[in-house]
C-alpha atoms as a PDB file:
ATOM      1  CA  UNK A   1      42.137  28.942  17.161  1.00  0.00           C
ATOM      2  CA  UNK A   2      42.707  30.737  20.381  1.00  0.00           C
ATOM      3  CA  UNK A   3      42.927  28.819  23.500  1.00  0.00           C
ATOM      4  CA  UNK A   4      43.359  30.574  27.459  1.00  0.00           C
ATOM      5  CA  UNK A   5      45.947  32.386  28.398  1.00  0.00           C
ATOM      6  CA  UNK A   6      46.372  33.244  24.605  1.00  0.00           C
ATOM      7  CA  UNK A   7      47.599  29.711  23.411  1.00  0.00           C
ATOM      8  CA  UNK A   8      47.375  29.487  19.666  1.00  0.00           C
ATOM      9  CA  UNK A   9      46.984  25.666  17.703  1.00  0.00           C
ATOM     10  CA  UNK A  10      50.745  26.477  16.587  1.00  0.00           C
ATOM     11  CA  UNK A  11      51.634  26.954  20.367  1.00  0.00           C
ATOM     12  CA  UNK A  12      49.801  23.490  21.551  1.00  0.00           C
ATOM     13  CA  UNK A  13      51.271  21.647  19.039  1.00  0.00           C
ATOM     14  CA  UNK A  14      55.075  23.063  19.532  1.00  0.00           C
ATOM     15  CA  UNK A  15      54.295  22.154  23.168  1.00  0.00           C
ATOM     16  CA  UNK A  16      53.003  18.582  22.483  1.00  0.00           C
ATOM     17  CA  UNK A  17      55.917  18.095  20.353  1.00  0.00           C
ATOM     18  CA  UNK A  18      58.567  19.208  22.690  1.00  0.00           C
ATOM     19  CA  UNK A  19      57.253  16.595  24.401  1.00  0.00           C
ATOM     20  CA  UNK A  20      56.127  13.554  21.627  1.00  0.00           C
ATOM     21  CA  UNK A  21      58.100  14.509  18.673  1.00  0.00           C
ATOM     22  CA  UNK A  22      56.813  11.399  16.712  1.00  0.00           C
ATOM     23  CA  UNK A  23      52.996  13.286  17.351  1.00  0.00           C
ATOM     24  CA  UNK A  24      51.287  13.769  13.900  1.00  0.00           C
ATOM     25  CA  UNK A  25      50.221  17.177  13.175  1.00  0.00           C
ATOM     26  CA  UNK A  26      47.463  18.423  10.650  1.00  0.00           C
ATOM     27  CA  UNK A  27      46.735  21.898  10.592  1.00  0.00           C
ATOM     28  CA  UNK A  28      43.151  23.686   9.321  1.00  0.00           C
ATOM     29  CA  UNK A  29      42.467  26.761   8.560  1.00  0.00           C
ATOM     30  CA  UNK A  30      40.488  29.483   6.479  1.00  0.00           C
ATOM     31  CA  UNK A  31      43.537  30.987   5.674  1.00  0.00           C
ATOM     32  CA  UNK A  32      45.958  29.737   2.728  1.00  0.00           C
ATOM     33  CA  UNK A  33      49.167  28.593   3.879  1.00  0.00           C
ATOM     34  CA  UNK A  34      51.147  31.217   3.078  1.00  0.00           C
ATOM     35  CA  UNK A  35      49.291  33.402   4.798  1.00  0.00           C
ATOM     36  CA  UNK A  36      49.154  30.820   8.060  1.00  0.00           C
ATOM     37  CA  UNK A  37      52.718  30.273   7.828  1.00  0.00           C
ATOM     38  CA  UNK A  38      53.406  34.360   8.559  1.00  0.00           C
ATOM     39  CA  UNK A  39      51.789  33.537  12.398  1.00  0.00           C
ATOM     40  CA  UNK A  40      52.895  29.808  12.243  1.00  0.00           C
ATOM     41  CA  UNK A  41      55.592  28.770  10.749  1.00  0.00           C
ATOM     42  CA  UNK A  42      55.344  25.492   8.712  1.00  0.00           C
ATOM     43  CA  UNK A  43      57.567  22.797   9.393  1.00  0.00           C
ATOM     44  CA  UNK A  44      58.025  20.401   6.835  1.00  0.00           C
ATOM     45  CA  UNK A  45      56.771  17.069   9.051  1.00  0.00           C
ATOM     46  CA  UNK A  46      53.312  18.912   9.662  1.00  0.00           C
ATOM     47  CA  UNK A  47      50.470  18.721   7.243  1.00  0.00           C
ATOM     48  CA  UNK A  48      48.264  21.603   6.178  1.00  0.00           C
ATOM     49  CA  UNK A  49      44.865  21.605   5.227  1.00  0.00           C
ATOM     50  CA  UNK A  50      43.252  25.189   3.855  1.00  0.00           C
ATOM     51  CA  UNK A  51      39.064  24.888   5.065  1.00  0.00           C
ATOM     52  CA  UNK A  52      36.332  24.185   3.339  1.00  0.00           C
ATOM     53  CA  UNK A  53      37.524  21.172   2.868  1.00  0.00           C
ATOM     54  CA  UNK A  54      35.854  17.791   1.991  1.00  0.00           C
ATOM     55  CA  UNK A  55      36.031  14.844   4.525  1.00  0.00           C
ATOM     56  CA  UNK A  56      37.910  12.592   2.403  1.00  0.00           C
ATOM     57  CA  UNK A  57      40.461  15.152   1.796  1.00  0.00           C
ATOM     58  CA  UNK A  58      40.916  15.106   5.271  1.00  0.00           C
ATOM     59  CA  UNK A  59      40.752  11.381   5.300  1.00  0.00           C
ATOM     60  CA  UNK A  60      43.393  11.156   3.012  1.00  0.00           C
ATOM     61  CA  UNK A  61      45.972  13.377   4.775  1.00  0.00           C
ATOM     62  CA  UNK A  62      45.219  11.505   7.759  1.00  0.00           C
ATOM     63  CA  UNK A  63      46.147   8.329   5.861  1.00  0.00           C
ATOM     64  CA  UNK A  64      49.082   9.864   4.546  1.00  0.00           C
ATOM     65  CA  UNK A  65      50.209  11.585   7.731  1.00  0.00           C
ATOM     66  CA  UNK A  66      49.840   7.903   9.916  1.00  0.00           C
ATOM     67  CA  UNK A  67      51.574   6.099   6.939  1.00  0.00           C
ATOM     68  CA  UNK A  68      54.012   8.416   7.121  1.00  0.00           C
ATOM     69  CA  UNK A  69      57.823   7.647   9.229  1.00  0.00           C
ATOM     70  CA  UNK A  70      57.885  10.087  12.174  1.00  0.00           C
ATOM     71  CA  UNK A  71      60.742  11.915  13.206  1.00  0.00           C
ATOM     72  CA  UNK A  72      63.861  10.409  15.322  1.00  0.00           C
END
């Protein structure tokens, strides 16, 4: 997703973070995560999500992300 000024999601969410580290992240995208990770690089607290997906897949990593201990 491109954003002005040439923000990426990745950038908006390091920047959010810098500033709320306990934020929950999910990223979506067409691409698999391999091939995300070579422009974004995943960090092990952020959840990926590879599109089409089904709303309660989503659902479910939402769950999981919320019920999940944030960082420090």
């Amino acid at each position: 997703m491109m954003m002005p000024e040439g923000m990426t999601g990745h950038d908006l969410a390091e920047k959010i973070l810098a500033d709320e580290p306990k934020l929950k992240v999910i990223y979506t995208s067409g691409y698999s995560a391999n091939v995300f990770a070579k422009d974004a690089p995943l960090r092990p607290d952020i959840a990926f999500l590879q599109k089409p997906y089904q709303p309660h897949k989503l659902a479910r990593l939402v769950r999981e992300s919320l019920d999940t201990a944030g960082a420090p």
